[in-house]
N, C-alpha and C. Protein backbone atom coordinates (compact mmCIF):
# COMPACT_ATOMS: atom_id res chain seq x y z
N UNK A 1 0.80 -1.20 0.00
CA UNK A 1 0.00 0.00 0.00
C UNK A 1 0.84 1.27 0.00
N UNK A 2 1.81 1.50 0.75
CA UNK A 2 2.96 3.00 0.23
C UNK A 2 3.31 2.60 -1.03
N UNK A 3 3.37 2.16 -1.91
CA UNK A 3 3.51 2.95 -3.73
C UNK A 3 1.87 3.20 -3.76
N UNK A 4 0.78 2.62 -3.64
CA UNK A 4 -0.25 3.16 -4.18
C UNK A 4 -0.02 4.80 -3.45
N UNK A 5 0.15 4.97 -2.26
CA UNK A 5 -0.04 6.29 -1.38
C UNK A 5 1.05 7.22 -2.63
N UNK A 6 2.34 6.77 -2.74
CA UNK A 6 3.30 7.42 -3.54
C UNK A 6 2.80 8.07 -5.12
N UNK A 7 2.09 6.92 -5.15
CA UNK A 7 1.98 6.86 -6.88
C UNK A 7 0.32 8.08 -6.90
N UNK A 8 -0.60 8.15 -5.96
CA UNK A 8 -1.52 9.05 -5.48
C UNK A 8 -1.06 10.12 -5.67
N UNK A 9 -0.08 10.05 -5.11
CA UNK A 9 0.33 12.06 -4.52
C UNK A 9 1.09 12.46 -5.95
N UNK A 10 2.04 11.61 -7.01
CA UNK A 10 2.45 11.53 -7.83
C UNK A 10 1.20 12.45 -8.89
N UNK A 11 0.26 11.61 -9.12
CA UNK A 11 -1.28 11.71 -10.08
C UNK A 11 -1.76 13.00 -9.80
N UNK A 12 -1.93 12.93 -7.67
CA UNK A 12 -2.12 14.67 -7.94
C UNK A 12 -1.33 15.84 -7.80
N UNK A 13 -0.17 15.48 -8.07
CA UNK A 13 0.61 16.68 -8.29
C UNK A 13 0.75 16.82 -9.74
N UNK A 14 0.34 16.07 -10.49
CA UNK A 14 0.36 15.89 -12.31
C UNK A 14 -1.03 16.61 -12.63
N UNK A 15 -2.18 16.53 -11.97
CA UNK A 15 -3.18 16.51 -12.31
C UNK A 15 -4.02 17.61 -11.49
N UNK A 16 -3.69 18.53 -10.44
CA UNK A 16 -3.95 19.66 -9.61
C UNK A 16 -3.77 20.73 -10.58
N UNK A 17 -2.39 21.06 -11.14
CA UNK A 17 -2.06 22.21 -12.04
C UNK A 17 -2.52 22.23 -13.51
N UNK A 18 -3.56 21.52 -14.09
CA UNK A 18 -3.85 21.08 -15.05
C UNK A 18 -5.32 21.03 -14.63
N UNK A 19 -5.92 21.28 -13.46
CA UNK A 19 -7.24 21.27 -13.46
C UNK A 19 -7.44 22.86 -13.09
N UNK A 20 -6.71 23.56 -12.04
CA UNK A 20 -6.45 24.57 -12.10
C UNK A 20 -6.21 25.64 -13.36
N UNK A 21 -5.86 25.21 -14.46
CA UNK A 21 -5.65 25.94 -15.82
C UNK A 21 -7.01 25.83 -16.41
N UNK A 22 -7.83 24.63 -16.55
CA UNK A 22 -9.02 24.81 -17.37
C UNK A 22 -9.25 23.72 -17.49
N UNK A 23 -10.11 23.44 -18.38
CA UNK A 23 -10.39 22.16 -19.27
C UNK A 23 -8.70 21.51 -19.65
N UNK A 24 -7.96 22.02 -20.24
CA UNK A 24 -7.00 20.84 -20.64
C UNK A 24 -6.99 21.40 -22.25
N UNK A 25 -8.13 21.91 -22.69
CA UNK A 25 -8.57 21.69 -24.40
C UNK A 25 -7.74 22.87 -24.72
N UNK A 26 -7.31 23.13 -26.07
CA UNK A 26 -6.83 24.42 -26.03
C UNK A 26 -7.94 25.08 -26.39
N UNK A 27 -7.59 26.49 -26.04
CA UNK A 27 -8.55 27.62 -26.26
C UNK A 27 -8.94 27.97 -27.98
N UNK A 28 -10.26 28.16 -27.80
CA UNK A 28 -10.57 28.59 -29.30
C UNK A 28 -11.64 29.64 -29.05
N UNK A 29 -11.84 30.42 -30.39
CA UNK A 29 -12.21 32.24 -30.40
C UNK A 29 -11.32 32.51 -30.14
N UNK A 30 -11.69 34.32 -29.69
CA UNK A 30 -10.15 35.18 -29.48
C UNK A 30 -11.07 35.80 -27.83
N UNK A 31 -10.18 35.82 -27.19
CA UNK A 31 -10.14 36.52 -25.94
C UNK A 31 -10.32 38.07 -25.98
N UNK A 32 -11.03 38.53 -24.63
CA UNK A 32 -11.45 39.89 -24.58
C UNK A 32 -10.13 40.50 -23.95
N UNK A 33 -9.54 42.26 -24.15
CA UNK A 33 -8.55 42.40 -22.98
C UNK A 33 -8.45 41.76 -21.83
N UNK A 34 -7.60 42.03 -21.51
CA UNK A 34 -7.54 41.59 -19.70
C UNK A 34 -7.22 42.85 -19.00
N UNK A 35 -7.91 43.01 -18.28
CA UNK A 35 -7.90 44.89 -17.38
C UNK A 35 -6.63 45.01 -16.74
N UNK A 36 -6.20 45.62 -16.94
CA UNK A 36 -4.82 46.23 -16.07
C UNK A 36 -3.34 45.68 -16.71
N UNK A 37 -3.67 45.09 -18.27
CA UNK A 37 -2.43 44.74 -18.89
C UNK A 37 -2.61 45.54 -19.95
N UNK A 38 -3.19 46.17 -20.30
CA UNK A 38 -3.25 47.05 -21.59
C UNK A 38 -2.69 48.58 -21.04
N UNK A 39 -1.93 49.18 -21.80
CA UNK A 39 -1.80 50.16 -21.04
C UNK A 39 -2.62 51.29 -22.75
N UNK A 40 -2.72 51.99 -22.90
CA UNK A 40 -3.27 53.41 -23.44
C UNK A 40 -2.52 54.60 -23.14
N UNK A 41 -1.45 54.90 -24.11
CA UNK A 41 -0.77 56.42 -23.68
C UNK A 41 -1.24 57.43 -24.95
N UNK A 42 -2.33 58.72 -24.18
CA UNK A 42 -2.57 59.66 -25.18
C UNK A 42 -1.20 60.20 -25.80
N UNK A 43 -1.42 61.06 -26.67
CA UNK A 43 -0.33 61.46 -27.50
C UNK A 43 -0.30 63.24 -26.87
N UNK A 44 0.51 63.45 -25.97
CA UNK A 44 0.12 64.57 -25.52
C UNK A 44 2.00 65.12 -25.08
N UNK A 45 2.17 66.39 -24.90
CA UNK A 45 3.85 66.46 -24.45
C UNK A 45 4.10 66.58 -23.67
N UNK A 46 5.32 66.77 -22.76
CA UNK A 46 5.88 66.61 -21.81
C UNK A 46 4.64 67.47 -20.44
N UNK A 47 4.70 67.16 -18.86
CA UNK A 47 4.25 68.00 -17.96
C UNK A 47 5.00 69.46 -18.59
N UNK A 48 4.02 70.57 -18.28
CA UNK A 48 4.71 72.01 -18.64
C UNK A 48 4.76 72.04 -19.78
N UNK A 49 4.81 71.39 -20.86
CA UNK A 49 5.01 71.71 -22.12
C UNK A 49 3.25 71.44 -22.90
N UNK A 50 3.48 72.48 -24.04
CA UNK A 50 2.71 73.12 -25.22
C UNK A 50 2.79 72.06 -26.72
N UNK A 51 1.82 72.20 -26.92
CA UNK A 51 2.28 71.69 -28.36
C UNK A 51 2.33 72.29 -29.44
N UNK A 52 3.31 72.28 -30.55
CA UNK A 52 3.28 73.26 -31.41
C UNK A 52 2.24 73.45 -32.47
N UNK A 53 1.38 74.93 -32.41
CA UNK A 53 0.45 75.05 -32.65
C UNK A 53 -0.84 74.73 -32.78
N UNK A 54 -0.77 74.26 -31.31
CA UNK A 54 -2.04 73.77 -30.48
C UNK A 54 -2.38 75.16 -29.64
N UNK A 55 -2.45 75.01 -27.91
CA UNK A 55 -2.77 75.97 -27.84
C UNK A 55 -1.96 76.76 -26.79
N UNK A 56 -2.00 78.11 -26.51
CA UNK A 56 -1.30 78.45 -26.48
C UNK A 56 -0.79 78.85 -25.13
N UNK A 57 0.66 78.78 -24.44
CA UNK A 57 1.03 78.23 -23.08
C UNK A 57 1.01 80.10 -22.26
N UNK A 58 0.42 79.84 -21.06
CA UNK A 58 0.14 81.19 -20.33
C UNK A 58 1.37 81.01 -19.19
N UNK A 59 1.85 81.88 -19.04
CA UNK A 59 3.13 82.47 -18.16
C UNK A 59 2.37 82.66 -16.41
N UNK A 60 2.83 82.33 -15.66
CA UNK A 60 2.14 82.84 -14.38
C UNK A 60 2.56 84.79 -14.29
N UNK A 61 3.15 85.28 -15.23
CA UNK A 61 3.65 86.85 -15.42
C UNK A 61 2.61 87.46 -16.20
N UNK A 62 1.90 86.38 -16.36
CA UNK A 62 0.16 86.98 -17.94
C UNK A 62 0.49 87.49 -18.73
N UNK A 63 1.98 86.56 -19.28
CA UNK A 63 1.97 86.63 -20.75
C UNK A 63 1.27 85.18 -21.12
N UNK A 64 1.05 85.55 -22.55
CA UNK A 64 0.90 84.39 -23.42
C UNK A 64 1.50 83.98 -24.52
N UNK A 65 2.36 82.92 -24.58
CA UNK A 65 3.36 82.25 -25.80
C UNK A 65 2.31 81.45 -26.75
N UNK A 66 2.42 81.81 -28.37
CA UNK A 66 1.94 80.32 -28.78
C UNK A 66 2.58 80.48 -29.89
N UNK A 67 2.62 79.01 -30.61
CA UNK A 67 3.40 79.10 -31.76
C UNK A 67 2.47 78.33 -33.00
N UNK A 68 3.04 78.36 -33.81
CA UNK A 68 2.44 77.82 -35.57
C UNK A 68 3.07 76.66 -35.35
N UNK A 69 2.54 75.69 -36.28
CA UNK A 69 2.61 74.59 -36.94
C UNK A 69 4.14 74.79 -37.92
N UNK A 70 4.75 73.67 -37.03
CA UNK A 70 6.50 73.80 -38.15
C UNK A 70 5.62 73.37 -39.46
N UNK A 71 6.93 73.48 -40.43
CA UNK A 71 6.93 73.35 -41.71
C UNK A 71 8.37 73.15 -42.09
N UNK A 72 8.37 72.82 -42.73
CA UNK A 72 9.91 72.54 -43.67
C UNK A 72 10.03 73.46 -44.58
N UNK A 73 11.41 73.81 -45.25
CA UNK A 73 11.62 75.34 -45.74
C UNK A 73 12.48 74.52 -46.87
N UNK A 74 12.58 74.99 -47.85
CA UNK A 74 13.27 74.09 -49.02
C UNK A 74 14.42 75.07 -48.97
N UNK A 75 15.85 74.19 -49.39
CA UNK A 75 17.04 74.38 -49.28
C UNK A 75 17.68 76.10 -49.89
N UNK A 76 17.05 76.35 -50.83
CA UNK A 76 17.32 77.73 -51.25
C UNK A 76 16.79 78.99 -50.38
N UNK A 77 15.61 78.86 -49.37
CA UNK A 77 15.07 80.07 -49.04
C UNK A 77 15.32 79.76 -47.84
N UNK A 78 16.36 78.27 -47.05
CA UNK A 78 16.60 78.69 -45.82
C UNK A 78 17.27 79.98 -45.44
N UNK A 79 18.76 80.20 -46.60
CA UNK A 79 19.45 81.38 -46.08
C UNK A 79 20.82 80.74 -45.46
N UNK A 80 20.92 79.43 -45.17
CA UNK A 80 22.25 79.89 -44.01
C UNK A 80 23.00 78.10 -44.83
N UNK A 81 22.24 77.91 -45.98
CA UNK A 81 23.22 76.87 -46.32
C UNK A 81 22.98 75.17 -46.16
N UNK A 82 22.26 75.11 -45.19
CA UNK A 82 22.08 73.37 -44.97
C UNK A 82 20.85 73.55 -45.62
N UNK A 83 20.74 71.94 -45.92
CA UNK A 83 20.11 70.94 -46.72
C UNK A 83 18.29 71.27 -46.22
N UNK A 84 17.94 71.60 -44.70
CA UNK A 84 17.24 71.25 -44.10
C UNK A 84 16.73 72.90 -43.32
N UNK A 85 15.58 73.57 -42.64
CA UNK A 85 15.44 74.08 -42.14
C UNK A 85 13.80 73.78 -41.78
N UNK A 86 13.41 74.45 -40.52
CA UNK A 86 12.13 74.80 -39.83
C UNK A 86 11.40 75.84 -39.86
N UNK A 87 10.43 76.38 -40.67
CA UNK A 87 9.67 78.12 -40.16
C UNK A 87 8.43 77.43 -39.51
N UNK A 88 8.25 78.23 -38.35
CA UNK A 88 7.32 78.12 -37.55
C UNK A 88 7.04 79.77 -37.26
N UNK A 89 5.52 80.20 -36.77
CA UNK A 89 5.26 81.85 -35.53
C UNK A 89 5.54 81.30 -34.56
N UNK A 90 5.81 82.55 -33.89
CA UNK A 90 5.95 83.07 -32.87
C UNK A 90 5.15 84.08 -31.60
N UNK A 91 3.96 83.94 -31.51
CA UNK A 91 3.45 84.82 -30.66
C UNK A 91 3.04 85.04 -29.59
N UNK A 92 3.61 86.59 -29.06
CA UNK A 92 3.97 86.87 -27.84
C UNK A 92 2.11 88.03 -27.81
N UNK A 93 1.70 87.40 -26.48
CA UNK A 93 0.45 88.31 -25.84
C UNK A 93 0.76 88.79 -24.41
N UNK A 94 0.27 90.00 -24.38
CA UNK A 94 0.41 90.59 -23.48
C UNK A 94 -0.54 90.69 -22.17
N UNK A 95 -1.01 90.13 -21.59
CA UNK A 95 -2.12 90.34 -20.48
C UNK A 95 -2.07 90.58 -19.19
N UNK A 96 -0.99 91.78 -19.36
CA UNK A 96 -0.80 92.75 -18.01
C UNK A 96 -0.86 93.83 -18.09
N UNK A 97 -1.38 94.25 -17.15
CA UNK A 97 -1.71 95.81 -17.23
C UNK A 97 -0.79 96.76 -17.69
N UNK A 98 0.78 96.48 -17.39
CA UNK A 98 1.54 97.66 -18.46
C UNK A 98 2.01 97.01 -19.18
N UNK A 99 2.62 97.75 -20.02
CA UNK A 99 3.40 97.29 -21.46
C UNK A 99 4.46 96.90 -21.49
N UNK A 100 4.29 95.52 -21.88
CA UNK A 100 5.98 94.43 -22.19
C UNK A 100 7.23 95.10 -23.17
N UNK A 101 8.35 95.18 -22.68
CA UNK A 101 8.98 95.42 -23.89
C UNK A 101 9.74 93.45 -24.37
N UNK A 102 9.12 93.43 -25.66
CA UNK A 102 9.78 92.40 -26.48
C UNK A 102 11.29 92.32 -26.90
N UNK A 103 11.70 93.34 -26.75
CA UNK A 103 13.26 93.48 -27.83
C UNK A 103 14.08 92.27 -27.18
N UNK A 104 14.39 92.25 -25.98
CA UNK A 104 15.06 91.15 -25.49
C UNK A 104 14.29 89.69 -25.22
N UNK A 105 13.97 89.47 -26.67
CA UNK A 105 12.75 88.21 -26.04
C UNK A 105 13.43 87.37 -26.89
N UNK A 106 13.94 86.07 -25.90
CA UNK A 106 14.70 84.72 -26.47
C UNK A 106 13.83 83.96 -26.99
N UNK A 107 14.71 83.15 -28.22
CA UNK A 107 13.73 81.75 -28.34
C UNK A 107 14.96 80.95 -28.66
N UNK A 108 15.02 80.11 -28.27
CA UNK A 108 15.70 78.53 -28.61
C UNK A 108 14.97 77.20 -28.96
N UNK A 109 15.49 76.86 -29.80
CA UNK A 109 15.28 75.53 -30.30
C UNK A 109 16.27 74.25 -30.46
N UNK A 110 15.72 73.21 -30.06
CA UNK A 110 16.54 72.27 -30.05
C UNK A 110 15.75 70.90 -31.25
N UNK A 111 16.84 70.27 -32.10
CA UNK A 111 15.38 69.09 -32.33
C UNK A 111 16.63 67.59 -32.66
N UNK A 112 15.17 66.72 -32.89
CA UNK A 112 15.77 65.30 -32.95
C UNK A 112 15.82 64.78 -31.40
N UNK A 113 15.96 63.71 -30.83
CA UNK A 113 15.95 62.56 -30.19
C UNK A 113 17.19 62.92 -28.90
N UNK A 114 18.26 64.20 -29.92
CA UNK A 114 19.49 63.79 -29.31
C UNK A 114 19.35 65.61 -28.77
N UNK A 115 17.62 65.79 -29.39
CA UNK A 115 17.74 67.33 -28.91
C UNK A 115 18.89 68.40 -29.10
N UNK A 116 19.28 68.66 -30.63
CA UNK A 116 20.78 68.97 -31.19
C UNK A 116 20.06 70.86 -31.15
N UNK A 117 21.35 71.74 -30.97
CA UNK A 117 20.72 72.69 -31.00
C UNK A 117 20.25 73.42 -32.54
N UNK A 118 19.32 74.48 -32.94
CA UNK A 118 19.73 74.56 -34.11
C UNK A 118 19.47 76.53 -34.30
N UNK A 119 19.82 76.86 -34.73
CA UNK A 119 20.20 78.71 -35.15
C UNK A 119 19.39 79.22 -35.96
N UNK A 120 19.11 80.59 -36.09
CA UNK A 120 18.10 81.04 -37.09
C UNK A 120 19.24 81.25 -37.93
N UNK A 121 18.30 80.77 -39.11
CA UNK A 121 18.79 80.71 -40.63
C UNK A 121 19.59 81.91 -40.98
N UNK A 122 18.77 83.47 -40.37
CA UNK A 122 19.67 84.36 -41.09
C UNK A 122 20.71 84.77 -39.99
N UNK A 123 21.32 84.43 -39.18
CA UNK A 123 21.69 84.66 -38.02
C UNK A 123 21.41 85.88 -37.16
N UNK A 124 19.98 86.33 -37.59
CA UNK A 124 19.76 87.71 -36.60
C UNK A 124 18.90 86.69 -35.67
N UNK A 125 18.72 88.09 -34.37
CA UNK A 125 18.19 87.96 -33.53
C UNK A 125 16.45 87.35 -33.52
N UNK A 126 15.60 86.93 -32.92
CA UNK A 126 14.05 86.32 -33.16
C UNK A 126 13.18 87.22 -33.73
N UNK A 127 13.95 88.44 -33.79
CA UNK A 127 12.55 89.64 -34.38
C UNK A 127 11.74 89.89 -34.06
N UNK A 128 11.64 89.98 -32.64
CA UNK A 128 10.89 90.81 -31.53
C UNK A 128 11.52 92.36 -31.79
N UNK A 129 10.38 93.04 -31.72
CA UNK A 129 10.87 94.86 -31.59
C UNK A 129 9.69 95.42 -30.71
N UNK A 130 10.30 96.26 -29.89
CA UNK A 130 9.55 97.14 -28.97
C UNK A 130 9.23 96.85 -28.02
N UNK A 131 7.79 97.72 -28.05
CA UNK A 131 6.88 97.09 -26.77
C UNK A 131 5.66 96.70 -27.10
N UNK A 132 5.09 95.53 -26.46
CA UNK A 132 3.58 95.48 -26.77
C UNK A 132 2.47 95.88 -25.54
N UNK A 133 1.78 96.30 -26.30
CA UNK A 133 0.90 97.19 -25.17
C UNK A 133 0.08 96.08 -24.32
N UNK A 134 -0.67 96.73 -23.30
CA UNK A 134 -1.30 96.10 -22.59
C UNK A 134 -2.63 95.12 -24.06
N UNK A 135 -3.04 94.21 -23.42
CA UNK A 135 -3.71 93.62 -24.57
C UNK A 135 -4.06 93.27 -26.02
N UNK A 136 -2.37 93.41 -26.23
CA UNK A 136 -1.46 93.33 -27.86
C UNK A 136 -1.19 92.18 -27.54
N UNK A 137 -0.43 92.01 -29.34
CA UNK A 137 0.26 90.80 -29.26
C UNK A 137 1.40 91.06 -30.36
N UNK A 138 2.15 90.35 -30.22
CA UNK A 138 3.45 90.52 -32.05
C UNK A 138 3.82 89.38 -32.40
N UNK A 139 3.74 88.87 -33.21
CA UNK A 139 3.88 88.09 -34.04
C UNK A 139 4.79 87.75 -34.59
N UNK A 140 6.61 86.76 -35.11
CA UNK A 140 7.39 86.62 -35.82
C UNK A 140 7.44 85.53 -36.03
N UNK A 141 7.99 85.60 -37.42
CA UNK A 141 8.02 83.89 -38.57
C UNK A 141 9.17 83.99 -38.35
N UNK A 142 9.98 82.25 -37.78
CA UNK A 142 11.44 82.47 -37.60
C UNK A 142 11.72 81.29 -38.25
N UNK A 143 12.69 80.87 -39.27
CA UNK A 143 13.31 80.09 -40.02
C UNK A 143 14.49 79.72 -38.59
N UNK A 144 14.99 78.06 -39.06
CA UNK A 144 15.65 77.77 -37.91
C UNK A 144 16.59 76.77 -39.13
N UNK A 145 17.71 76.96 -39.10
CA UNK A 145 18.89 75.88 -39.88
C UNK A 145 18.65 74.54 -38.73
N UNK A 146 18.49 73.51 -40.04
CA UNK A 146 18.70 71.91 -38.93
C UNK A 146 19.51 71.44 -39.53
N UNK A 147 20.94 71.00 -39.16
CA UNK A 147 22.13 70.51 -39.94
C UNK A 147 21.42 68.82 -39.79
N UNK A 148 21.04 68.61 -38.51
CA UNK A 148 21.08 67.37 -38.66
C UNK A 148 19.56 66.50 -39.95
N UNK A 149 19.14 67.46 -40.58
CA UNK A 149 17.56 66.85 -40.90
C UNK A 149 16.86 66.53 -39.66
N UNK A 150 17.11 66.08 -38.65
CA UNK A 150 15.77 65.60 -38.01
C UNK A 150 14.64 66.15 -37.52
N UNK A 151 13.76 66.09 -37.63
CA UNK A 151 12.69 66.67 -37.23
C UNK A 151 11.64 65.94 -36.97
N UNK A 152 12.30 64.65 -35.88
CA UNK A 152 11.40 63.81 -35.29
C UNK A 152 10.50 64.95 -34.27
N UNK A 153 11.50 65.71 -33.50
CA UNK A 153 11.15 66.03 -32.29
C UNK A 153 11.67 67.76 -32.42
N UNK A 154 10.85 68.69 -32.50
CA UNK A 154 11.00 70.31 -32.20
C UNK A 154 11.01 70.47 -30.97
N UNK A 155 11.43 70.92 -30.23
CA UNK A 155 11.43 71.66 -28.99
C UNK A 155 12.32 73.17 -28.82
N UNK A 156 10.67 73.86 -29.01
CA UNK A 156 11.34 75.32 -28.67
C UNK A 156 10.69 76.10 -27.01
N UNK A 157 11.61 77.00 -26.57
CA UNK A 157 11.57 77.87 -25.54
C UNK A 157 11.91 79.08 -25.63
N UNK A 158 10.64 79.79 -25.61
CA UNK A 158 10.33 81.13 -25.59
C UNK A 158 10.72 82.16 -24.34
N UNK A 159 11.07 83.02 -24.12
CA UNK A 159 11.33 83.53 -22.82
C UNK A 159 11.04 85.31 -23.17
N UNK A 160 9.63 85.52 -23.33
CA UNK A 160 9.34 86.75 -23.68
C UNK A 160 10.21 88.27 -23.35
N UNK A 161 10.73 87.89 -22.30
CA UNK A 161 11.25 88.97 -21.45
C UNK A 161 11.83 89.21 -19.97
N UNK A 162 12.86 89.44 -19.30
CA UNK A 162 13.81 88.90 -18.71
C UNK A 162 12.94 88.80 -17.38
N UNK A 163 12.91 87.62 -16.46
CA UNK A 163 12.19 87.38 -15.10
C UNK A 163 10.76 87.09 -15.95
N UNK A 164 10.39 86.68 -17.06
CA UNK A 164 8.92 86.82 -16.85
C UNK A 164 8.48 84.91 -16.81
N UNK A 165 9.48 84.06 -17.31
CA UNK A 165 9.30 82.98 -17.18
C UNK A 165 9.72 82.27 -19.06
N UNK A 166 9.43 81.18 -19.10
CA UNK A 166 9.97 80.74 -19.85
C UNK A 166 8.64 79.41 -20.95
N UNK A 167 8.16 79.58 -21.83
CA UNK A 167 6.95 78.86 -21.77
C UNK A 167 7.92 78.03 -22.85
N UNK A 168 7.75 76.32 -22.61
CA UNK A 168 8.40 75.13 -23.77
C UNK A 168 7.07 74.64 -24.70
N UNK A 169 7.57 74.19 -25.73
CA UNK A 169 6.57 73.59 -26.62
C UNK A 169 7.65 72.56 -27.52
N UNK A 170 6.57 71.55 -27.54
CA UNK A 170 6.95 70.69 -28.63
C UNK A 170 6.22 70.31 -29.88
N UNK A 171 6.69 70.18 -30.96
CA UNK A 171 6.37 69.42 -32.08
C UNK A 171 7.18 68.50 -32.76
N UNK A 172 6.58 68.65 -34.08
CA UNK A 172 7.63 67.74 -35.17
C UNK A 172 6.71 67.44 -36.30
N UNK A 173 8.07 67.05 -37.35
CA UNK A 173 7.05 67.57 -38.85
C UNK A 173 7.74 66.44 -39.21
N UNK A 174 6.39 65.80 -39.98
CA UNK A 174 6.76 63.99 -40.75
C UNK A 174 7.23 64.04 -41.88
C-alpha cells in the first residue's frame, strides 16, 4: 500500500495544475482584454510643455506664448546653407496691465531625439521689436537651420522677457 499512497500524490501533483488551468482543451475564439495589462498612452507632451500650434502656453507673469505649426523650408530660401530648415510663428500676448517690452525676447530651439541645438537661418536675432501694449500681441516667422535633418522632435523655448518665465513647446514635422 505505500507505492499506491506514492503513486496518489504523484497523479495529484500531475493533475492539480492542469485542473487549475481549465479544461486541458486548447482555447478557441479570441479573448477579450484583460484589465490592467493594456496600457493606453494619449499622444500629448511633456508636464509644462505646449504643443506646437495647439494651444497656447500662459506664463504665471500673464503673458501668453503660442506658436504655428512647423513646416519645412526648401534648401534655397533657408538662407544659411544646410540641406534642411524649420519656419514656424511666434506669438507673444500681453495680459498685463503695463506694457511688455519684447526686444530682449529669447527663443531657442533644439530638435531630434538627441535634442541637437539649431540657429536662425539668417543669423539675426528672433525679431521681436519694442513694446507690446497692454492687450497686444506681435507676431514673428522664424526660419531655424537643422544641420542634422531631423525633425522627429522640435522643442522650442520662448522667454518673452527677462524674469517673466519661460513657456516650452513641442512638435515635429513627418
Amino acid at each position: 500500500m505505500p507505492g499506491h499512497r506514492l503513486l496518489a500524490t504523484a497523479l495529484l501533483m500531475l493533475v492539480l495544475p492542469l485542473a487549475a488551468c481549465g479544461t486541458g482543451r486548447p482555447a478557441t475564439g479570441t479573448a477579450g482584454p484583460t484589465p490592467g495589462y493594456i496600457l493606453e498612452i494619449p499622444l500629448t507632451a511633456a508636464p509644462g510643455t505646449a504643443w506646437m500650434g495647439g494651444e497656447p502656453f500662459t506664463l504665471a507673469s500673464e503673458i501668453t506664448v503660442a506658436t504655428g505649426e512647423p513646416v519645412v523650408v526648401l534648401p534655397g530660401t533657408a538662407g544659411a546653407g544646410h540641406t534642411t530648415a524649420v519656419r514656424f510663428a511666434v506669438t507673444i500676448t500681453n495680459r498685463r496691465p503695463e506694457p511688455l517690452d519684447v526686444s530682449d525676447a529669447v527663443v531657442r530651439a533644439n530638435v531630434g531625439a538627441a535634442r541637437t541645438p539649431v540657429t536662425l537661418a539668417d543669423g539675426a536675432g528672433p525679431g521681436f521689436r519694442g513694446v507690446v501694449e497692454p492687450g497686444r500681441q506681435q507676431t514673428v516667422d522664424l526660419t531655424f537651420s537643422v544641420p542634422t535633418g531631423d525633425l522627429s522632435l522640435i522643442e522650442v523655448r520662448v522667454t518673452p522677457a527677462a524674469r517673466m518665465g519661460t513657456a516650452l513647446f513641442q512638435g515635429s514635422v513627418d
